[in-house]
PDB file of N, CA and C in Angstrom:
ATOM      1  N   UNK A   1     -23.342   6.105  -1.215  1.00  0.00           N
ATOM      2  CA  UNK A   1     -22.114   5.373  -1.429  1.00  0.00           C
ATOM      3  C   UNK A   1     -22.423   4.166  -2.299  1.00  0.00           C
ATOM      4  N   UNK A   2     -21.062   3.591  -3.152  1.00  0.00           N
ATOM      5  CA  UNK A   2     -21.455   2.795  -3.879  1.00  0.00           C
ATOM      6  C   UNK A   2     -20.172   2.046  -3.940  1.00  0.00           C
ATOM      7  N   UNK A   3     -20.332   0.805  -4.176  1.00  0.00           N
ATOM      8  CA  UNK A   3     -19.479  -0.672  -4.113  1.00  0.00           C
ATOM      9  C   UNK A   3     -19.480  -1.544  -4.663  1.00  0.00           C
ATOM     10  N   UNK A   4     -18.852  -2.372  -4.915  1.00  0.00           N
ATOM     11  CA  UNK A   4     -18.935  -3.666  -5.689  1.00  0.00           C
ATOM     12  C   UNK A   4     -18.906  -4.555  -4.622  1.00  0.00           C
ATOM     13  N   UNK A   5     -19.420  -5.878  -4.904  1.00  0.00           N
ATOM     14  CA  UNK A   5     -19.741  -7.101  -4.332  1.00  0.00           C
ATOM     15  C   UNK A   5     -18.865  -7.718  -4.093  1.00  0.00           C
ATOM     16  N   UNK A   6     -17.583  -7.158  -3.676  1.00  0.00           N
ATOM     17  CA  UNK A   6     -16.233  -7.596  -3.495  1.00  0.00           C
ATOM     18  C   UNK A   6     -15.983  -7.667  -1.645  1.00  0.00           C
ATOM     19  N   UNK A   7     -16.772  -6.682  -1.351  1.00  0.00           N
ATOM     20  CA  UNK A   7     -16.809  -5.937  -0.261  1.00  0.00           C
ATOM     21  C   UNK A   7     -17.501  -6.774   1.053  1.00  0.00           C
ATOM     22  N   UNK A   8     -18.689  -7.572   0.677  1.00  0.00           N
ATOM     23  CA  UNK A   8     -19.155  -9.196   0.887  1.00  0.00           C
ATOM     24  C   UNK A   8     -19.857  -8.389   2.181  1.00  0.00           C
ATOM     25  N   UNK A   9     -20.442  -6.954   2.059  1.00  0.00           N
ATOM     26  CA  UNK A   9     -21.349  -6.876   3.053  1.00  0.00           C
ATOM     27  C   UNK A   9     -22.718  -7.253   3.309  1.00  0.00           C
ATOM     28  N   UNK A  10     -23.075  -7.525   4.127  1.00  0.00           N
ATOM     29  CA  UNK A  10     -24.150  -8.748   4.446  1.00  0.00           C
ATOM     30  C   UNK A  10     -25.672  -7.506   3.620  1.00  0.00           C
ATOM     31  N   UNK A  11     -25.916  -7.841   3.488  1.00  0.00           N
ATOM     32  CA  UNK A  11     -27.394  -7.526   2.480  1.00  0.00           C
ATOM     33  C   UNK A  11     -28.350  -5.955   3.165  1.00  0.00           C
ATOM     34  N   UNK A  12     -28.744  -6.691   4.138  1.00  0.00           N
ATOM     35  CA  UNK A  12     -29.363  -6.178   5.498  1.00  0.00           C
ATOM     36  C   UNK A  12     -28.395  -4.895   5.612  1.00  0.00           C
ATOM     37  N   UNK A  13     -27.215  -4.965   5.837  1.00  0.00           N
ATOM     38  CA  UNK A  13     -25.922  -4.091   6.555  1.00  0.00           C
ATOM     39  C   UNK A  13     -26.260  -2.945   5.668  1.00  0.00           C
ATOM     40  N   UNK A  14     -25.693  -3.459   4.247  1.00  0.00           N
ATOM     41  CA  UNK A  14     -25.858  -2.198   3.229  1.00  0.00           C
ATOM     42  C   UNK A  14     -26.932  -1.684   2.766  1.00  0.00           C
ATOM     43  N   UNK A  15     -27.668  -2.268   3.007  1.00  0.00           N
ATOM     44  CA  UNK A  15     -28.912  -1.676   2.999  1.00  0.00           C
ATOM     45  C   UNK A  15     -29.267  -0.718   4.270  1.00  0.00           C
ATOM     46  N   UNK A  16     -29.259  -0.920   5.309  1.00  0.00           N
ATOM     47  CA  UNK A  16     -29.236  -0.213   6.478  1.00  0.00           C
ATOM     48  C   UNK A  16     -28.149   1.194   6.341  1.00  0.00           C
ATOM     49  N   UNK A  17     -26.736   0.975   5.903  1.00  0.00           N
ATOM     50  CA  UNK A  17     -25.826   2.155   5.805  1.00  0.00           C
ATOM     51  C   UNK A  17     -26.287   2.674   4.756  1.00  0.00           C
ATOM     52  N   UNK A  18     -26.797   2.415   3.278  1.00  0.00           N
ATOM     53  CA  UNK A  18     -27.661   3.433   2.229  1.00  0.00           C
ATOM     54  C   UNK A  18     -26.518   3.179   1.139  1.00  0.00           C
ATOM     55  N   UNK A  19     -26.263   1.878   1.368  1.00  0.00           N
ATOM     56  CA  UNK A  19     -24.509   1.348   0.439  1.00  0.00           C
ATOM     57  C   UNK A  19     -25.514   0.401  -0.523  1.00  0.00           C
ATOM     58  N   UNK A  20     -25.188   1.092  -1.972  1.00  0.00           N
ATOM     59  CA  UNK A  20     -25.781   0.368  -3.041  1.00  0.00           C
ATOM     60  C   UNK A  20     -24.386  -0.495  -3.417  1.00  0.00           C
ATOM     61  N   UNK A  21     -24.624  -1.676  -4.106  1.00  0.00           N
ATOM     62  CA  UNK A  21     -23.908  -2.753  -4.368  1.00  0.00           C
ATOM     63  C   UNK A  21     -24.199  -3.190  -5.445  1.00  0.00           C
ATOM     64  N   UNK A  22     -22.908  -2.861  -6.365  1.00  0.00           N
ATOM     65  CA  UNK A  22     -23.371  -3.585  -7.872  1.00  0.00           C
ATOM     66  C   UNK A  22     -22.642  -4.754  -7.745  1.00  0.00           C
ATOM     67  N   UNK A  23     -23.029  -5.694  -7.900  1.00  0.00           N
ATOM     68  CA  UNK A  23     -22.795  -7.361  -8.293  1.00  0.00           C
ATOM     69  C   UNK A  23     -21.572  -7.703  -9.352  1.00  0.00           C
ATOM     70  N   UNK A  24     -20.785  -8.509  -8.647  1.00  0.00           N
ATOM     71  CA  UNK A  24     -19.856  -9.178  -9.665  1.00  0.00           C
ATOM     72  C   UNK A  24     -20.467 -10.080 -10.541  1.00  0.00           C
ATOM     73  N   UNK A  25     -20.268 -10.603 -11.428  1.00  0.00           N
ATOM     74  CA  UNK A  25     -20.769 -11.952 -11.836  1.00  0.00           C
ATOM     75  C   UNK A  25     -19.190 -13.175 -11.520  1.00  0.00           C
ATOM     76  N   UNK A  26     -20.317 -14.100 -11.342  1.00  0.00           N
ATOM     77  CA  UNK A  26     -19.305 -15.595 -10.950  1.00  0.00           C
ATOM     78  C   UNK A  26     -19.503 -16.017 -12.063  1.00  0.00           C
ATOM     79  N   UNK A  27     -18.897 -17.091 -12.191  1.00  0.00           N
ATOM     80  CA  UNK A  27     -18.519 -17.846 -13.558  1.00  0.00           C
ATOM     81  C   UNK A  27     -18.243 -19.218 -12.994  1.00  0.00           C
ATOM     82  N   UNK A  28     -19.603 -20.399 -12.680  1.00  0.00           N
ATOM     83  CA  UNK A  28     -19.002 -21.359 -12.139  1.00  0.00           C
ATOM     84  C   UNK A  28     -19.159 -22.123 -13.333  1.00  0.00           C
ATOM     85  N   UNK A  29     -18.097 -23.410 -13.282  1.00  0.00           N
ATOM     86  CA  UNK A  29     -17.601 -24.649 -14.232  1.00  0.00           C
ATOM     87  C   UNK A  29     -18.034 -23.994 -15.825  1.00  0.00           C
ATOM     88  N   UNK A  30     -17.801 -22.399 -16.400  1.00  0.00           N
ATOM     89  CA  UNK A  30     -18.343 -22.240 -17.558  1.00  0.00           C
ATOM     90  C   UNK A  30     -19.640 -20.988 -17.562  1.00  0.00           C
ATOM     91  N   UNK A  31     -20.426 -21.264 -16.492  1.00  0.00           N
ATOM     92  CA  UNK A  31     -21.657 -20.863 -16.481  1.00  0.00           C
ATOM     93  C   UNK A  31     -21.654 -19.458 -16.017  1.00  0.00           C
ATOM     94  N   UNK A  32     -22.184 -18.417 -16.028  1.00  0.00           N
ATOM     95  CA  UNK A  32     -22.248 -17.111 -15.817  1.00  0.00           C
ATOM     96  C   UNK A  32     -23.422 -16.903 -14.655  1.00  0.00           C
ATOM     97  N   UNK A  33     -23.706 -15.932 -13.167  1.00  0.00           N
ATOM     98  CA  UNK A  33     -24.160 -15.938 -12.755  1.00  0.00           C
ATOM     99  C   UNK A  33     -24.055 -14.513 -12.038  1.00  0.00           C
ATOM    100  N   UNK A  34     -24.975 -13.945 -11.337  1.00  0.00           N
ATOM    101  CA  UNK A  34     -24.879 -12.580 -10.558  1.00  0.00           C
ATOM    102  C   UNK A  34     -24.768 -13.085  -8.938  1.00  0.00           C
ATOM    103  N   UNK A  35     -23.484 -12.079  -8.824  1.00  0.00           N
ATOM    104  CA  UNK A  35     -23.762 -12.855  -7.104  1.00  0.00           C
ATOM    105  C   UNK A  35     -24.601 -12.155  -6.314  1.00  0.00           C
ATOM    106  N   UNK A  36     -24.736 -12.848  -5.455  1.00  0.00           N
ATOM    107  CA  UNK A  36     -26.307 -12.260  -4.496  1.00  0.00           C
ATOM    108  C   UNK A  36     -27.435 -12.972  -4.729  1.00  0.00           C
ATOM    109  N   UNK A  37     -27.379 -13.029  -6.006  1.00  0.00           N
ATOM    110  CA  UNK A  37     -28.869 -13.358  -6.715  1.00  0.00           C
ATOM    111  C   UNK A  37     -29.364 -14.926  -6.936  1.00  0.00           C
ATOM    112  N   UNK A  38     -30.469 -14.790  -6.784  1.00  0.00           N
ATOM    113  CA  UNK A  38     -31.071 -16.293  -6.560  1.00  0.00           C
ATOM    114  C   UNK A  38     -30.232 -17.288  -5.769  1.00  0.00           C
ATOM    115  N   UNK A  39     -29.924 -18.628  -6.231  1.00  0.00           N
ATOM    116  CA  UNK A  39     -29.062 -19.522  -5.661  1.00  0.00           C
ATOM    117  C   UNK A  39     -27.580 -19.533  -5.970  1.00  0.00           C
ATOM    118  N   UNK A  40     -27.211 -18.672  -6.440  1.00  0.00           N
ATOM    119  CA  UNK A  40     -25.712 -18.239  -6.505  1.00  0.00           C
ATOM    120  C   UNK A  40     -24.659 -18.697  -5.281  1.00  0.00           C
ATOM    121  N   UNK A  41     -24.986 -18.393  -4.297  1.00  0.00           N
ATOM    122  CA  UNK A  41     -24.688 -18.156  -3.596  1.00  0.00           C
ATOM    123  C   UNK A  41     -23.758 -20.011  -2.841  1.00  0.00           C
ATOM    124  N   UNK A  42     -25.052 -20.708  -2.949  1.00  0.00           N
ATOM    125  CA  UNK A  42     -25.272 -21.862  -2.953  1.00  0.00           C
ATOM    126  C   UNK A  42     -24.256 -22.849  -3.793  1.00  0.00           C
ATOM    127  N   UNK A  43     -24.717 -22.475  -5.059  1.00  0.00           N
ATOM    128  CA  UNK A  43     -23.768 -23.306  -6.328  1.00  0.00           C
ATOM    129  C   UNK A  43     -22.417 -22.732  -5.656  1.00  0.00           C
ATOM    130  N   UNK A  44     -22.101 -21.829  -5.584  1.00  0.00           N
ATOM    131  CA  UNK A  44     -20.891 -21.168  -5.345  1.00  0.00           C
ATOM    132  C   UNK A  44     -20.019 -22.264  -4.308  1.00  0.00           C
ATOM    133  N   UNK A  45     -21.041 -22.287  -3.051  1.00  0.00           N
ATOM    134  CA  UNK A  45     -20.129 -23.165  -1.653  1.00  0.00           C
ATOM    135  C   UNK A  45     -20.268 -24.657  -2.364  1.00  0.00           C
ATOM    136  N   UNK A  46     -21.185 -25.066  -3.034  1.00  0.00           N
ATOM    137  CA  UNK A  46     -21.140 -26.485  -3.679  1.00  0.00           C
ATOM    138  C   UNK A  46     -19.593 -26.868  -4.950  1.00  0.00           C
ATOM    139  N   UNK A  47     -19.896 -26.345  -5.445  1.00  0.00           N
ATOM    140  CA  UNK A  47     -18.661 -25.807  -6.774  1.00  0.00           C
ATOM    141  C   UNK A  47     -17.309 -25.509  -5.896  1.00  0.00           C
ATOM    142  N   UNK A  48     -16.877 -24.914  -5.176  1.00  0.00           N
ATOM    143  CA  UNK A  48     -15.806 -25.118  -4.442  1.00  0.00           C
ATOM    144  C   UNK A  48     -15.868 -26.130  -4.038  1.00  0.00           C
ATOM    145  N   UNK A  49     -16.666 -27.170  -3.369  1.00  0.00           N
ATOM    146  CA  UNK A  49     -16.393 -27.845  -2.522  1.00  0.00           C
ATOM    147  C   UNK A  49     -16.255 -29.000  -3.021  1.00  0.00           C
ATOM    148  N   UNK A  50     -16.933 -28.982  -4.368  1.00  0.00           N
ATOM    149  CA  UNK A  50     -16.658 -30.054  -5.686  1.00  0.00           C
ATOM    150  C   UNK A  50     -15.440 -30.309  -6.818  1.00  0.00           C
ATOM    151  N   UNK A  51     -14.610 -28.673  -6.044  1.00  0.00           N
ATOM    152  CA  UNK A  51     -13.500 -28.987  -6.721  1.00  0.00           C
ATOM    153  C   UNK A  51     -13.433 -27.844  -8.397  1.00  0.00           C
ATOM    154  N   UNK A  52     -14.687 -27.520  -8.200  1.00  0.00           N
ATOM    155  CA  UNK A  52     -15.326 -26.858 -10.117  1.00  0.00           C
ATOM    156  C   UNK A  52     -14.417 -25.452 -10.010  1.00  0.00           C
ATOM    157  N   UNK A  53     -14.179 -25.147 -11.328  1.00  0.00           N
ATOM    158  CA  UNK A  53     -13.213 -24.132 -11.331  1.00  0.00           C
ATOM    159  C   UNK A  53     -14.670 -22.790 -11.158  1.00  0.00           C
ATOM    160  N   UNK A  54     -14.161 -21.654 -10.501  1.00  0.00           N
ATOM    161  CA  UNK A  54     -15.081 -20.603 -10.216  1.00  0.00           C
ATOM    162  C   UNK A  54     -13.981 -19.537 -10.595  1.00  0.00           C
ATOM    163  N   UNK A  55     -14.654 -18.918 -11.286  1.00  0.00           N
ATOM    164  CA  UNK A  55     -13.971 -17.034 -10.850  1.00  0.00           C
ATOM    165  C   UNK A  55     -14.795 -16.242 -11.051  1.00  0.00           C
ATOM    166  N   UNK A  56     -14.034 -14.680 -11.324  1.00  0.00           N
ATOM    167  CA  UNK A  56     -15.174 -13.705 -11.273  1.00  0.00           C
ATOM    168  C   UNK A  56     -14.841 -13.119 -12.352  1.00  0.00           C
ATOM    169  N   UNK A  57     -16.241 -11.933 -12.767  1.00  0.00           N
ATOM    170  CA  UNK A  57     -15.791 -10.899 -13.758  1.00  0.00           C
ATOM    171  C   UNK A  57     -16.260  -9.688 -13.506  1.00  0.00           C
ATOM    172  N   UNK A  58     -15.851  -8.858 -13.923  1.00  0.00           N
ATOM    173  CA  UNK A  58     -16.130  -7.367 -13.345  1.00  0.00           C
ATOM    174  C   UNK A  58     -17.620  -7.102 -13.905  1.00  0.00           C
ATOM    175  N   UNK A  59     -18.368  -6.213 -13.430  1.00  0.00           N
ATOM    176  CA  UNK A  59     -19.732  -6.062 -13.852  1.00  0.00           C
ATOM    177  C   UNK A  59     -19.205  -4.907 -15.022  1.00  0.00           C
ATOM    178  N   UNK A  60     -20.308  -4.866 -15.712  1.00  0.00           N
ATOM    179  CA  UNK A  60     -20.046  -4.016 -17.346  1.00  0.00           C
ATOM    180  C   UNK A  60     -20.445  -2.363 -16.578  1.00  0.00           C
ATOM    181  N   UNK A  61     -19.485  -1.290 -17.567  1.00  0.00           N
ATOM    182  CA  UNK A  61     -19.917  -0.071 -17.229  1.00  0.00           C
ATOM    183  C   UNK A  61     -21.647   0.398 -16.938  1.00  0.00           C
ATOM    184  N   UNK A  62     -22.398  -0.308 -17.735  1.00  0.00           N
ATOM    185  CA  UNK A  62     -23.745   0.136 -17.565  1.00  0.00           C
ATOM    186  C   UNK A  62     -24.471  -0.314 -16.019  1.00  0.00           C
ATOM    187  N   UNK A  63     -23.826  -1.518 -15.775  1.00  0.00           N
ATOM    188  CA  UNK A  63     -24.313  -1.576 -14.353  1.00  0.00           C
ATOM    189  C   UNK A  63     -24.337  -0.706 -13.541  1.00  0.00           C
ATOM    190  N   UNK A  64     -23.034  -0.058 -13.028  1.00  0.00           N
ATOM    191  CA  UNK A  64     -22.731   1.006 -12.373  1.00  0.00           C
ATOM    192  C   UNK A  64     -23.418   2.411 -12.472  1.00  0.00           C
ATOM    193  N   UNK A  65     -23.145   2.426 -14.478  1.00  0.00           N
ATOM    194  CA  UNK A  65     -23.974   3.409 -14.801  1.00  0.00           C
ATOM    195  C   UNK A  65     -25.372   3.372 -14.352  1.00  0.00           C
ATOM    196  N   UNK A  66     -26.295   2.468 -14.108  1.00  0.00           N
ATOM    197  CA  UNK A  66     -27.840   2.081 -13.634  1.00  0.00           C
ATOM    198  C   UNK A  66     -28.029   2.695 -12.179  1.00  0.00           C
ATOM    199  N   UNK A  67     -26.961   1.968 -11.288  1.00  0.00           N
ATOM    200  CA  UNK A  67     -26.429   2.338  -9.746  1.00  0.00           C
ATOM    201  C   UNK A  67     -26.812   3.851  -9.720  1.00  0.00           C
ATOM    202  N   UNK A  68     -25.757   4.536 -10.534  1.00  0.00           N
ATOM    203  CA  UNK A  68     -25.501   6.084 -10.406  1.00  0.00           C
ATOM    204  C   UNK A  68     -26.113   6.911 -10.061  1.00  0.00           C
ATOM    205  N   UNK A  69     -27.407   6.714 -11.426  1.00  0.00           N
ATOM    206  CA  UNK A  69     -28.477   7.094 -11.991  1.00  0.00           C
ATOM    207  C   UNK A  69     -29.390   7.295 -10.917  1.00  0.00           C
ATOM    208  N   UNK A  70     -29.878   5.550 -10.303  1.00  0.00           N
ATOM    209  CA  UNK A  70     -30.847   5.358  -9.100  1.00  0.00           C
ATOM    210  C   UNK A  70     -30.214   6.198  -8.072  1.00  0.00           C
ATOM    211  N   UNK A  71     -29.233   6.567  -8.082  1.00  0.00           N
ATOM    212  CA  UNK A  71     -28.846   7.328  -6.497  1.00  0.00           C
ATOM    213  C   UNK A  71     -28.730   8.196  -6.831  1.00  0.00           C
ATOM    214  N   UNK A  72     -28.791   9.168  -7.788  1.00  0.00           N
ATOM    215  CA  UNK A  72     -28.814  10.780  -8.401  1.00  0.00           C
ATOM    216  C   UNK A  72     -30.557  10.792  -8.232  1.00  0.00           C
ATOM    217  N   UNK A  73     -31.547   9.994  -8.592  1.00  0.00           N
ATOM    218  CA  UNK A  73     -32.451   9.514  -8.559  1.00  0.00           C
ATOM    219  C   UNK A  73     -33.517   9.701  -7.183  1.00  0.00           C
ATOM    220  N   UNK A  74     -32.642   8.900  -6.400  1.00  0.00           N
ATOM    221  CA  UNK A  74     -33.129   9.134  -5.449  1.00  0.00           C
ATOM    222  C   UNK A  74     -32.916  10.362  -4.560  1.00  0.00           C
ATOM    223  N   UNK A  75     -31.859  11.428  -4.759  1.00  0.00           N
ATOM    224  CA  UNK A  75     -31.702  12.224  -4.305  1.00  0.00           C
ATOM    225  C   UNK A  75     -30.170  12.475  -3.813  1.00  0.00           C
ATOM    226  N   UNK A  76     -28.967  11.717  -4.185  1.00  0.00           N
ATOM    227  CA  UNK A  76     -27.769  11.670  -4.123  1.00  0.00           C
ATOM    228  C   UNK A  76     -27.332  13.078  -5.143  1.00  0.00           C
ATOM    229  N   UNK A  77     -26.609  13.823  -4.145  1.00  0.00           N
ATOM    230  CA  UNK A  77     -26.471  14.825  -5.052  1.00  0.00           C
ATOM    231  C   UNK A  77     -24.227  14.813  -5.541  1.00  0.00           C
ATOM    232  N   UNK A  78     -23.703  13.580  -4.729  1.00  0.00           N
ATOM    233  CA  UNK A  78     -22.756  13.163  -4.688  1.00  0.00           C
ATOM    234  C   UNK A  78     -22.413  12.180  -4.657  1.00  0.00           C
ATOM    235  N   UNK A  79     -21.655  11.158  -5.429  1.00  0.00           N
ATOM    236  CA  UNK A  79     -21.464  10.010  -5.023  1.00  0.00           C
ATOM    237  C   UNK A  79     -19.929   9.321  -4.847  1.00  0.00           C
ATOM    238  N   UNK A  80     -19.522   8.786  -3.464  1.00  0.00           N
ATOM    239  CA  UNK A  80     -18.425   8.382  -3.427  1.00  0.00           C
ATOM    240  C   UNK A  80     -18.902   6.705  -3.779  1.00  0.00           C
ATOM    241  N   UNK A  81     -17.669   6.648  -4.816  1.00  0.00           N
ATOM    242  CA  UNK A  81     -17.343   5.038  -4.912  1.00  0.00           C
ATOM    243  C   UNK A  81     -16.636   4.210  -4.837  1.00  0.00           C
ATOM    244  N   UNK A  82     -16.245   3.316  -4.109  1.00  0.00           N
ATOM    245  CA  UNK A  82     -15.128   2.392  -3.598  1.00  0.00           C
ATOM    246  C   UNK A  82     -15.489   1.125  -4.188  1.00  0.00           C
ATOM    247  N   UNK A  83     -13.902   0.719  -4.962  1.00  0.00           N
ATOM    248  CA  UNK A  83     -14.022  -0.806  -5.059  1.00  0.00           C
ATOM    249  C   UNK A  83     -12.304  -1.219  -5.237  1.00  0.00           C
ATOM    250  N   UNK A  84     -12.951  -2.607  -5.441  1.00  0.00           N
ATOM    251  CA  UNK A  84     -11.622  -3.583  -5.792  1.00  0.00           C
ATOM    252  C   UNK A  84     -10.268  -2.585  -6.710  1.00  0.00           C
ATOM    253  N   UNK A  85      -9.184  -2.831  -6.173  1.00  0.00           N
ATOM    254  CA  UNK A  85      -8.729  -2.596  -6.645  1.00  0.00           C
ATOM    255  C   UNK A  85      -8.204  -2.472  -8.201  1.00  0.00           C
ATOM    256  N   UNK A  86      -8.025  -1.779  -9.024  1.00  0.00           N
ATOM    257  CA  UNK A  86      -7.715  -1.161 -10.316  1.00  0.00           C
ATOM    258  C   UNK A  86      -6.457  -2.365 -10.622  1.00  0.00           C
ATOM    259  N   UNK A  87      -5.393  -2.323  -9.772  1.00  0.00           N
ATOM    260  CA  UNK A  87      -4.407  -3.288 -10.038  1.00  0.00           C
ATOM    261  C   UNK A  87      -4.773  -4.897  -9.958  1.00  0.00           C
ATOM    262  N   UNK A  88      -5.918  -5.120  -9.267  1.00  0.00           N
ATOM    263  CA  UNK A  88      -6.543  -6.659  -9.639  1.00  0.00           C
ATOM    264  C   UNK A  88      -7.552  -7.047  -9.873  1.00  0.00           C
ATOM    265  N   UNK A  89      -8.387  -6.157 -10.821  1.00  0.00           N
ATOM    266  CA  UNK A  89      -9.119  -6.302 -11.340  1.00  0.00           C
ATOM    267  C   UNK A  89      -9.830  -5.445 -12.585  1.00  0.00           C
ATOM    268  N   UNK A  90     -10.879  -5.385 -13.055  1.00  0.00           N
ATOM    269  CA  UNK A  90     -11.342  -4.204 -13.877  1.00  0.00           C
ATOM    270  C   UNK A  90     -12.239  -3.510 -13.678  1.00  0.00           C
ATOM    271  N   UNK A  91     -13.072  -3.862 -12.269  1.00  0.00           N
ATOM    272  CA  UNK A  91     -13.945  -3.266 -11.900  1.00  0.00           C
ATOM    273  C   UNK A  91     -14.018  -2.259 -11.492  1.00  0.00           C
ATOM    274  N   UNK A  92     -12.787  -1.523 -11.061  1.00  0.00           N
ATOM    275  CA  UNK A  92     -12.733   0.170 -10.821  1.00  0.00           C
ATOM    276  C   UNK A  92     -12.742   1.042 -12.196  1.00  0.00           C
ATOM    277  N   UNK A  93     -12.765   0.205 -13.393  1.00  0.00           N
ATOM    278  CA  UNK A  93     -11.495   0.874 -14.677  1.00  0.00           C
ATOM    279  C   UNK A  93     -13.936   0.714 -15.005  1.00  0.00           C
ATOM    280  N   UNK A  94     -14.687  -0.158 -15.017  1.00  0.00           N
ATOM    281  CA  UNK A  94     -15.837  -0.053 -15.454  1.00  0.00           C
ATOM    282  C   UNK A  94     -16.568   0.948 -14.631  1.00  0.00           C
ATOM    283  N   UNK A  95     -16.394   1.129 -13.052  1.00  0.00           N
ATOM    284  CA  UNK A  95     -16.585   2.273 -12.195  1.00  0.00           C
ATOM    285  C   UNK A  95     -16.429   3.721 -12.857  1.00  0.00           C
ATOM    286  N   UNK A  96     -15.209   3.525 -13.449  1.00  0.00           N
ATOM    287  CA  UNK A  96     -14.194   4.983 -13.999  1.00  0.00           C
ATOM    288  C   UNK A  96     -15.372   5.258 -15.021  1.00  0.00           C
ATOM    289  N   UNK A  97     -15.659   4.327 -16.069  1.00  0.00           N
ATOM    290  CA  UNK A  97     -16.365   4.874 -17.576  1.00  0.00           C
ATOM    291  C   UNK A  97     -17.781   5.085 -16.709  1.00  0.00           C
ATOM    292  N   UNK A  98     -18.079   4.440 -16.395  1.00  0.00           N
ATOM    293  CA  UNK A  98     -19.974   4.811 -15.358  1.00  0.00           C
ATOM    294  C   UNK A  98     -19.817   6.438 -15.157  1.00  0.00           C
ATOM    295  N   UNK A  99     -18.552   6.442 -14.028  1.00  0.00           N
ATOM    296  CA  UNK A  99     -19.048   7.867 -13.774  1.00  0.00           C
ATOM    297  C   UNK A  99     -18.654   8.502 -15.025  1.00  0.00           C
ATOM    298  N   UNK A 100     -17.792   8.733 -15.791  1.00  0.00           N
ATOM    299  CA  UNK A 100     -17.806   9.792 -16.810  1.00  0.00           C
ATOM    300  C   UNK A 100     -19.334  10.517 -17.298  1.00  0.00           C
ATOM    301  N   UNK A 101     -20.635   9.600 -17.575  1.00  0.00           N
ATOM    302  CA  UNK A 101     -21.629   9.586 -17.612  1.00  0.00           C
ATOM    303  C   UNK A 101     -22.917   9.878 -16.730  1.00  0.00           C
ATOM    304  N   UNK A 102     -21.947  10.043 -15.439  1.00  0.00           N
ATOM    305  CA  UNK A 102     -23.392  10.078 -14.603  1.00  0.00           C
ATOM    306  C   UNK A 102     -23.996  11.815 -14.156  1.00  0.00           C
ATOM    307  N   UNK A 103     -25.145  11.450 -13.691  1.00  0.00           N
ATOM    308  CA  UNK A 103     -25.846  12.787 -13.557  1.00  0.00           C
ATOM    309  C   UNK A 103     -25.159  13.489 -12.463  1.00  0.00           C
ATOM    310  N   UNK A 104     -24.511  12.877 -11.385  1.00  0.00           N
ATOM    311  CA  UNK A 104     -23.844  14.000 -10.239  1.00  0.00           C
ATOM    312  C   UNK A 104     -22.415  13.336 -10.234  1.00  0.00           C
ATOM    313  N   UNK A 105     -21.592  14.247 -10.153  1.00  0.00           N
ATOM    314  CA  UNK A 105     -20.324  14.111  -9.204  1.00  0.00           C
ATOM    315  C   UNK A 105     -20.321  12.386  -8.767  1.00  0.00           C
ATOM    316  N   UNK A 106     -19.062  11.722  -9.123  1.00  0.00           N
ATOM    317  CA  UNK A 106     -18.649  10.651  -8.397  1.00  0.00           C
ATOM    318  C   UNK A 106     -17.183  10.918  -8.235  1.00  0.00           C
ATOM    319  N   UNK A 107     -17.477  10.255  -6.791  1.00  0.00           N
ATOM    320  CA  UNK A 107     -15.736  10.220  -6.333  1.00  0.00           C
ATOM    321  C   UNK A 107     -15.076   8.866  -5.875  1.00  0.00           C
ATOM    322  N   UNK A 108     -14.089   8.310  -7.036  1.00  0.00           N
ATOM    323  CA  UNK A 108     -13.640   7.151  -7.465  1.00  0.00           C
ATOM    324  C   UNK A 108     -12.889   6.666  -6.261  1.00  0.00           C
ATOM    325  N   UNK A 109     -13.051   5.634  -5.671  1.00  0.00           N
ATOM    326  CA  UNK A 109     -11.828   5.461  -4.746  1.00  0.00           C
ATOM    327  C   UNK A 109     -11.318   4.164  -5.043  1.00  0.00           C
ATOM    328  N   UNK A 110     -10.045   3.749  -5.302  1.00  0.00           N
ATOM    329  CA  UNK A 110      -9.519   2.876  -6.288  1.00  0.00           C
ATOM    330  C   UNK A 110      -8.486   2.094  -4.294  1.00  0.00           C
TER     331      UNK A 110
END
């Protein structure tokens, strides 16, 4: 199974269920960042709390496409994928072009 970082499951969790997680990127006061990663996480509760404008952006088709790959890879001979919604965001519509490309079967769940 596969997800976007929308989903805010704890690290440990998805890792334990076999739930790969491709990363949004944040965008604090300007700056571009992967969430999860390094001190992200951190700036993130600081930057809200400072008032700094934050949002997000959808991860690029190749991310997903990378995801796919590693789980065809590892032995995924199917892959269901769930994310953020299509109507508020673009990260299902970069989901959509990944799988066109990938080595097994994905099944989009919007």
């Amino acid at each position: 199974m596969v997800t976007d970082s929308t989903v805010s499951l704890p690290a440990g969790l998805a890792s334990e269920l076999g739930v790969r997680v491709v990363p949004l990127d944040v965008v604090i006061g300007g700056e571009r960042f992967v969430e999860g990663e390094g001190d992200t996480d951190a700036r993130l509760v600081r930057a809200l709390g400072e008032g700094t404008r934050v949002t997000t952006s959808q991860p690029a088709p190749a991310a997903f496409a990378r995801t796919y790959a590693r789980a065809a890879a590892a032995g995924a001979k199917e892959i269901v994928s769930i994310h953020l919604s299509g109507e508020l965001s673009g990260t299902f519509r970069a989901a959509e072009l990944a799988a066109l490309g990938a080595p097994v079967p994905v099944h989009l769940v919007d």
